[in-house]
Protein backbone atom coordinates (compact mmCIF):
# COMPACT_ATOMS: atom_id res chain seq x y z
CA UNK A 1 -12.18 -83.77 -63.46
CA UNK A 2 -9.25 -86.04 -64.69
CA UNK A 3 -6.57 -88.19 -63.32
CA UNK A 4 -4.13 -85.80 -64.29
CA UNK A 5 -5.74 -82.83 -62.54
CA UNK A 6 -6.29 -85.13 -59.27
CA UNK A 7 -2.72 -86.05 -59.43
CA UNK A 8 -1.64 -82.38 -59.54
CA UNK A 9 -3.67 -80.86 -56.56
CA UNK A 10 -2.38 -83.75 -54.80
CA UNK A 11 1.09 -82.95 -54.86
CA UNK A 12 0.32 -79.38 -53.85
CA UNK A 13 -1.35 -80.88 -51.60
CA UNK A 14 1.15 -82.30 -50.06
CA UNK A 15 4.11 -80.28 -50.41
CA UNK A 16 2.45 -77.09 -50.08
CA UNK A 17 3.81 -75.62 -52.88
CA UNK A 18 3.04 -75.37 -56.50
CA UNK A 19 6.96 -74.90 -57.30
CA UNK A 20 7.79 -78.19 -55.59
CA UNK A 21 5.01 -79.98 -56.75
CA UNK A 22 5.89 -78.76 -60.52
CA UNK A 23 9.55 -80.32 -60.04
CA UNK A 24 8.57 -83.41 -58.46
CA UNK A 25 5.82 -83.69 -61.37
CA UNK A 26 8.31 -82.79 -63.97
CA UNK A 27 6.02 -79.59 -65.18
CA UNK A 28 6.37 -76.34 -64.97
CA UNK A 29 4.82 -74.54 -62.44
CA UNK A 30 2.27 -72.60 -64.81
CA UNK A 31 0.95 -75.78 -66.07
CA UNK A 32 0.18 -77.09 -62.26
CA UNK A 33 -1.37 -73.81 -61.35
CA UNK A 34 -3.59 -73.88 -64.81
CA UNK A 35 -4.64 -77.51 -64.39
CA UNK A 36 -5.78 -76.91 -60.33
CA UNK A 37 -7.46 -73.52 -61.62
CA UNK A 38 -9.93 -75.62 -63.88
CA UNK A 39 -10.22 -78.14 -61.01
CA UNK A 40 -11.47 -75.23 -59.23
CA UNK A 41 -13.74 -74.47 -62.03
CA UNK A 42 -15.10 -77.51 -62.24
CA UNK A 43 -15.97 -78.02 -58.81
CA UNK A 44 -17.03 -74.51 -58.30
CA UNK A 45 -15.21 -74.29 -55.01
CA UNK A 46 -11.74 -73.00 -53.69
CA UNK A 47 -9.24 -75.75 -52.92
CA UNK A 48 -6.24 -73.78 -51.35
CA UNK A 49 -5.65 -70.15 -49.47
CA UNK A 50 -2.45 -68.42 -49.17
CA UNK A 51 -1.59 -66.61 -46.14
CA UNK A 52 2.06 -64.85 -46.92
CA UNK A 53 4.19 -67.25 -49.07
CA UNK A 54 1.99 -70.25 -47.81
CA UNK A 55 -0.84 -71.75 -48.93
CA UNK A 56 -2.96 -74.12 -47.32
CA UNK A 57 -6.13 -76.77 -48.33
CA UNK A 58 -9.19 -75.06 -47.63
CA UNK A 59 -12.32 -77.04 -46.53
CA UNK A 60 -13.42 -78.05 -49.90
CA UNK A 61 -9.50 -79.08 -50.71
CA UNK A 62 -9.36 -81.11 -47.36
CA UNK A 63 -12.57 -82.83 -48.41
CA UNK A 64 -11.00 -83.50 -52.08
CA UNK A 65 -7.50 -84.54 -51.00
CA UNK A 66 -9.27 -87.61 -49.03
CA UNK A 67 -10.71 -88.43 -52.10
CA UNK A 68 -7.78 -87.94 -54.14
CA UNK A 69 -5.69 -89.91 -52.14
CA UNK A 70 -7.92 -93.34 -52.53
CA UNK A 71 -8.04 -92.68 -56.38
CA UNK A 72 -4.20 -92.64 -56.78
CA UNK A 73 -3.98 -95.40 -54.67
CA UNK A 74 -6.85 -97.23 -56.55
CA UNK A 75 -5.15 -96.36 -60.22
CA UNK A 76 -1.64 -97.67 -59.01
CA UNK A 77 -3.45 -100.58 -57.71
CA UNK A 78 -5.26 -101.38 -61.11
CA UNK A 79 -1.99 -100.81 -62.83
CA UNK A 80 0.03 -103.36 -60.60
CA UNK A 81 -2.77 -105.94 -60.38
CA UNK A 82 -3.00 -105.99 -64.56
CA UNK A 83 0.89 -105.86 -65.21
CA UNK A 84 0.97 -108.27 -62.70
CA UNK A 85 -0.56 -111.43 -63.96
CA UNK A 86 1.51 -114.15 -65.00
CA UNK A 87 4.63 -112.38 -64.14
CA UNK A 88 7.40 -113.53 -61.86
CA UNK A 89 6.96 -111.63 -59.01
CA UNK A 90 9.20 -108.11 -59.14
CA UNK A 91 8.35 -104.87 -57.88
CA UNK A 92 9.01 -103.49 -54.29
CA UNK A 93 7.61 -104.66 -50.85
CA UNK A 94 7.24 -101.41 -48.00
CA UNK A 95 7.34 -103.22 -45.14
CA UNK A 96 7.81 -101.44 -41.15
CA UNK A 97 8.54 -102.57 -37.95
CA UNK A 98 10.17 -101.23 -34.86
CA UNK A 99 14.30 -101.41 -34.78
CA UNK A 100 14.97 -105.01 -32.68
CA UNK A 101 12.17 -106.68 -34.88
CA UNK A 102 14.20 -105.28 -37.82
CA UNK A 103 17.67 -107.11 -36.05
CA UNK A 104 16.36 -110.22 -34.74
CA UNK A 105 13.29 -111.27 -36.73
CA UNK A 106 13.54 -110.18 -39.72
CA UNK A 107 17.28 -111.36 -40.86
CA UNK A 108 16.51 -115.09 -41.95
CA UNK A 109 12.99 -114.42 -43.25
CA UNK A 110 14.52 -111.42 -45.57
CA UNK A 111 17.89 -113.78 -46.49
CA UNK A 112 14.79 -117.03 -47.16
CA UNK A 113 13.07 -114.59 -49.40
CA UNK A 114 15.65 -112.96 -51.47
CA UNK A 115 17.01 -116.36 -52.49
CA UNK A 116 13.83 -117.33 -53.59
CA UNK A 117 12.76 -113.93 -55.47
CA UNK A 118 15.86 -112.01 -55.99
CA UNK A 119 13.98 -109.54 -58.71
CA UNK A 120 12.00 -108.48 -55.20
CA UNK A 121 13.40 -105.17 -53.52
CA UNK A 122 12.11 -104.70 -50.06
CA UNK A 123 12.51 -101.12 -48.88
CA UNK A 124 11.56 -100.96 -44.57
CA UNK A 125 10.24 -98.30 -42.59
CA UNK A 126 11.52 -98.36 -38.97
CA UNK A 127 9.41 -96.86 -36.40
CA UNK A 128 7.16 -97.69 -32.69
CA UNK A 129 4.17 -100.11 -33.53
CA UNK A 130 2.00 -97.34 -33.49
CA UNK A 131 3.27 -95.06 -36.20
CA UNK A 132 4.04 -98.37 -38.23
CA UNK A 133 -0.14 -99.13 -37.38
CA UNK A 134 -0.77 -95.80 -38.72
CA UNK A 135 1.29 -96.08 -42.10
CA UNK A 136 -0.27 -99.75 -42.94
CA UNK A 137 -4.16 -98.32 -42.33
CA UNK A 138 -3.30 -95.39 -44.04
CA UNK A 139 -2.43 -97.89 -47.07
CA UNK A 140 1.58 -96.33 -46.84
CA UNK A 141 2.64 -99.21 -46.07
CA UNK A 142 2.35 -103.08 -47.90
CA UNK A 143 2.46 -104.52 -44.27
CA UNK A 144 3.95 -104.35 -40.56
CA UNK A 145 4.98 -105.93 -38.19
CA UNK A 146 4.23 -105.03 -34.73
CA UNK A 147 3.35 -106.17 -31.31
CA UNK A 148 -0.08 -107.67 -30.67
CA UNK A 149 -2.96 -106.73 -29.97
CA UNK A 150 -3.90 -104.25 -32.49
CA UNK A 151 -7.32 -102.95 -33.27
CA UNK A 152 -8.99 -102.46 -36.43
CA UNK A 153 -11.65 -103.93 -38.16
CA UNK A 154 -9.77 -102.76 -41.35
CA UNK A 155 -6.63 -105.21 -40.93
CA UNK A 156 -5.72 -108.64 -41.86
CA UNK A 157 -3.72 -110.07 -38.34
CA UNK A 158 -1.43 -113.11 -38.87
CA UNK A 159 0.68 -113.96 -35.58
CA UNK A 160 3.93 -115.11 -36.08
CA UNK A 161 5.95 -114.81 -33.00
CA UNK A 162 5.58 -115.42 -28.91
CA UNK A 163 8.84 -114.43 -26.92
CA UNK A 164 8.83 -114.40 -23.28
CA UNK A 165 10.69 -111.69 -22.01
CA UNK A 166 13.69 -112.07 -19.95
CA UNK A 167 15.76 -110.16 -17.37
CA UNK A 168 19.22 -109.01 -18.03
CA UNK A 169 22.07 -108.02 -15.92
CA UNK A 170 25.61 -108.17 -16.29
CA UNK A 171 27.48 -111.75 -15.43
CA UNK A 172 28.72 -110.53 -12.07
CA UNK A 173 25.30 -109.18 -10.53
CA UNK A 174 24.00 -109.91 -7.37
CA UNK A 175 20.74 -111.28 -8.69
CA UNK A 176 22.32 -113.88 -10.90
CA UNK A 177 23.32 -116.26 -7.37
CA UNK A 178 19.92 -116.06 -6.42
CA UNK A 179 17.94 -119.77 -7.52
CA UNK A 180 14.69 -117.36 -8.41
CA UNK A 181 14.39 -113.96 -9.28
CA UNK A 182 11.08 -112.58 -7.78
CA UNK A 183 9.65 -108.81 -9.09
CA UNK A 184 10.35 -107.26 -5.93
CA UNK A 185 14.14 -108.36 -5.71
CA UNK A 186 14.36 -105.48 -8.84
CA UNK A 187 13.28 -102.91 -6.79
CA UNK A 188 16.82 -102.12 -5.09
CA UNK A 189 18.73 -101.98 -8.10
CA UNK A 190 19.01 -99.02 -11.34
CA UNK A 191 16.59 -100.11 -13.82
CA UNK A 192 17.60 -99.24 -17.90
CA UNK A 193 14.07 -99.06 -19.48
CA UNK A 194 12.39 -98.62 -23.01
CA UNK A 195 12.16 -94.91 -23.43
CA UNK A 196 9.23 -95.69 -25.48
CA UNK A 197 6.46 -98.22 -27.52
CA UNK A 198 4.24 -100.47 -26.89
CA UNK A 199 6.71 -102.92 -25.26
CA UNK A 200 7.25 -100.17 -22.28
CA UNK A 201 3.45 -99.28 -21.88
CA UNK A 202 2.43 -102.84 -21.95
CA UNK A 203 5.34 -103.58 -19.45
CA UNK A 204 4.50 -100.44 -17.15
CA UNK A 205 0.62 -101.72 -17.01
CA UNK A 206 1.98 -105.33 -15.96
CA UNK A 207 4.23 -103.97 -13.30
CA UNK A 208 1.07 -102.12 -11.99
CA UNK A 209 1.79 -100.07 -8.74
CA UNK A 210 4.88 -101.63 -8.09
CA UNK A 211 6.32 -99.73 -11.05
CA UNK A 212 6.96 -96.52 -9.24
CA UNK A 213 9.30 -98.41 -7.03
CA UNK A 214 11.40 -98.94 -9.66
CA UNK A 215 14.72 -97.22 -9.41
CA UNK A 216 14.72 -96.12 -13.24
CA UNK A 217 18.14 -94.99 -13.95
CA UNK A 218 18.02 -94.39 -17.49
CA UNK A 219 15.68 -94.34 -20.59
CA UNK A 220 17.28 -95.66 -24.01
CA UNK A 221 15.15 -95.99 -27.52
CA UNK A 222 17.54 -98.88 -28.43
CA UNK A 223 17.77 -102.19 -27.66
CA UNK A 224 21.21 -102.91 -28.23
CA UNK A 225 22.34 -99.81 -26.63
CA UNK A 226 20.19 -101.42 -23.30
CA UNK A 227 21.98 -104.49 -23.53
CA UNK A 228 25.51 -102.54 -23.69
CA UNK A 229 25.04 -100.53 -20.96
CA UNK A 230 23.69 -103.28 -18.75
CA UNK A 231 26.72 -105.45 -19.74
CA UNK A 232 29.08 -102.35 -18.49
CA UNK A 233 27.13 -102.88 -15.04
CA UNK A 234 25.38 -99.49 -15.54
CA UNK A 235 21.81 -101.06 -14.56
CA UNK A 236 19.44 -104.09 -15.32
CA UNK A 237 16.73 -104.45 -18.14
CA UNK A 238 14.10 -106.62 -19.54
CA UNK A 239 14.05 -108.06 -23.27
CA UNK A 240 12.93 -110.99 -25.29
CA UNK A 241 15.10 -113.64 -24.02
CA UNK A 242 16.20 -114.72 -27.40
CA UNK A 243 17.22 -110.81 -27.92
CA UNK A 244 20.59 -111.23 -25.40
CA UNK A 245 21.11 -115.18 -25.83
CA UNK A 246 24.18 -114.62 -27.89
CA UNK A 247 25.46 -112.54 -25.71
CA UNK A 248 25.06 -115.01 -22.67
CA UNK A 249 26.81 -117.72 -24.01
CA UNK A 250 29.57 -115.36 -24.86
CA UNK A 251 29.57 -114.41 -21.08
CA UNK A 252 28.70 -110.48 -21.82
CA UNK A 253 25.00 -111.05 -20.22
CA UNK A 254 23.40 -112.86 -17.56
CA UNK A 255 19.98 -114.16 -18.92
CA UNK A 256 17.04 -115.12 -16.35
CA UNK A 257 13.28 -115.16 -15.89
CA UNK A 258 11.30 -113.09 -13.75
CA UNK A 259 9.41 -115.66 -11.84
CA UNK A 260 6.17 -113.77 -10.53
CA UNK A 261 6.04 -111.38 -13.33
CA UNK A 262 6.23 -114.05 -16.70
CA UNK A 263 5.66 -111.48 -19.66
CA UNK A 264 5.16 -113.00 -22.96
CA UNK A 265 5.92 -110.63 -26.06
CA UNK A 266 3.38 -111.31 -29.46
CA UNK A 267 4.40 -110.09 -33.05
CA UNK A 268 1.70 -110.20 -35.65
CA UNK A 269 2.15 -109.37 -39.35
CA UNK A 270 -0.41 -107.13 -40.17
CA UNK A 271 -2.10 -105.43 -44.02
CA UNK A 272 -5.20 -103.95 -44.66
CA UNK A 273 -8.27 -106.24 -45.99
CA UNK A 274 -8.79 -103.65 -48.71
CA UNK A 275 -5.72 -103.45 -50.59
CA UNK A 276 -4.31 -104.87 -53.61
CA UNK A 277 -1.53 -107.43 -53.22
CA UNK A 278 1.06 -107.68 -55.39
CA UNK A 279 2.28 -111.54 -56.41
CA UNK A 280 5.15 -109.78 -54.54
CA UNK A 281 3.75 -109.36 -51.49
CA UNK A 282 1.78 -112.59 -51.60
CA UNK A 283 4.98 -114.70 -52.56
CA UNK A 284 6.47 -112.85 -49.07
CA UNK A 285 3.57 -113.89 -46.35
CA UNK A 286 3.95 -117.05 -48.39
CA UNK A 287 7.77 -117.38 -47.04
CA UNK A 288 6.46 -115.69 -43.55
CA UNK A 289 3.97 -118.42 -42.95
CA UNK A 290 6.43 -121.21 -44.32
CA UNK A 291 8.99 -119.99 -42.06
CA UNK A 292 7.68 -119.35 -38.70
CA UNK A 293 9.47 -122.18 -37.36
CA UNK A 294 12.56 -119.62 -37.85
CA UNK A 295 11.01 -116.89 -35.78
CA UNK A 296 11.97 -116.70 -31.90
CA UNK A 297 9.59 -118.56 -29.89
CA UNK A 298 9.63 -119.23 -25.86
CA UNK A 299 6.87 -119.77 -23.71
CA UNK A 300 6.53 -119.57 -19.87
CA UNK A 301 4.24 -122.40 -18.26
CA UNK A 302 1.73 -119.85 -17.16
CA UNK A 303 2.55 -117.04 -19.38
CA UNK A 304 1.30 -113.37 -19.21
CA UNK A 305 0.66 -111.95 -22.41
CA UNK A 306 1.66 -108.30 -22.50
CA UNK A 307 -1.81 -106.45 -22.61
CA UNK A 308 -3.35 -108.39 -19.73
């Protein structure tokens, strides 16, 4: 068994074809089929069926692919880690994170980096904490940034931002002439809500039973599209306050705090313990740590953290 042949099944593997596999591999198909034949051989065991026009792993090939994955992974490692020493640092950073952290975090730390290491490309992934969790322990991603807690014993946790989150509503609502908003003053009014993530679960748990007295009106993925349709008086919303501060002091959005419900949002950079890091990717949580001061940060006197 050889790299080469390991690096074959795998891309069969994966797109579940041999044709595919041979173009993405540059081959010819009859030269992927021969090499995963004497894989076969070798291991004395059947790595794929074909039902129709599709093939599948079978239990053997489910077994190996595991395997094969970690050895790529391992060789591109040992590759980047040798070519890597005493270079400036080059290469590509993977980095994921949900949409808004991608808007309002990320900006100055990417524009602080690329003036320091402009021979750096970053490439991001843009997803809900939890597929962006799944990516970086499944070592498809370099690192991510998502809200906190997380488990796994696998992952390196750095925390780099604490935003308390904020009511919105546009500037000629009701609530904005009362001296203290209070959870239950909410309850008449449509709601606009996180259609999903870890910010709506976390919020729903916090609002406890008083959550299905909301009056939720609609459901949006995005959180500038929830700040547009609040401004248009179509509803109210919660966000990080530092999300819609812009928009207050260009009159657009009223900005308040909830006072019996203070929610505080964390964001952690995360990476797994186990994998190599390029002088890439250490140069970049070297600018993340230096740079934190940049990073929204607002905290309540007697804050709630979100998965209390």
């Amino acid at each position: 068994m050889n790299l080469d042949q390991i690096r074959n099944f795998h891309a069969v593997a994966v797109y579940k074809s041999f044709t595919i596999a041979a173009e993405k591999l540059f081959r010819t198909q009859p030269a992927i089929s021969t090499q995963v034949r004497r894989l076969e051989e070798e291991l004395a065991a059947k790595l794929f069926d074909r039902i129709g026009k599709k093939i599948f792993l079978t239990r053997a090939g489910e077994v190996l692919f595991t395997y094969a994955e970690r050895l790529l992974s391992l060789h591109d490692e040992a590759k980047l880690a040798v070519t890597d020493i005493n270079t400036t640092p080059k290469g590509k950073i993977v980095i994921g994170a949900n949409e808004a952290t991608f808007l309002y975090v990320l900006p100055e730390i990417f524009s602080i980096f690329k003036d320091k290491y402009p021979n750096v490309q970053i490439s991001i992934y843009r997803n809900f904490t939890k597929k962006v969790l799944e990516k970086v322990k499944t070592n498809q991603l370099d690192f991510g940034i998502v809200t906190l807690p997380v488990s796994g014993d696998e992952l390196n946790v750095l925390p780099i931002s604490r935003e308390e989150m904020w009511l919105i509503t546009e500037p000629n609502h009701p609530l904005n002439k009362k001296l203290s908003c209070e959870i239950n003053d909410l309850i008449p009014y449509p709601f606009i809500f996180h259609s999903a993530g870890t910010t709506r679960e976390r919020l729903m748990k916090r609002f406890g039973d008083l959550w299905d007295k909301l009056n939720i009106s609609m459901e949006l993925a995005s959180i500038e599209t929830i700040k547009k349709f609040v401004s248009i008086g179509m509803g109210i919303s919660i966000v990080p306050k530092s999300y819609a501060e812009k928009e207050q002091e260009e009159g657009v959005l009223y900005l308040q705090p909830i006072k019996s419900l203070n929610l505080i949002r964390e964001l952690g950079l995360i990476h797994r313990k186990n994998r190599y890091l390029s002088r890439a990717c250490i140069t970049f949580l070297e600018v993340i740590k230096e740079s934190m001061n940049c990073i929204p940060t607002s905290y309540p006197n007697n804050d709630y953290r979100l998965d209390r």
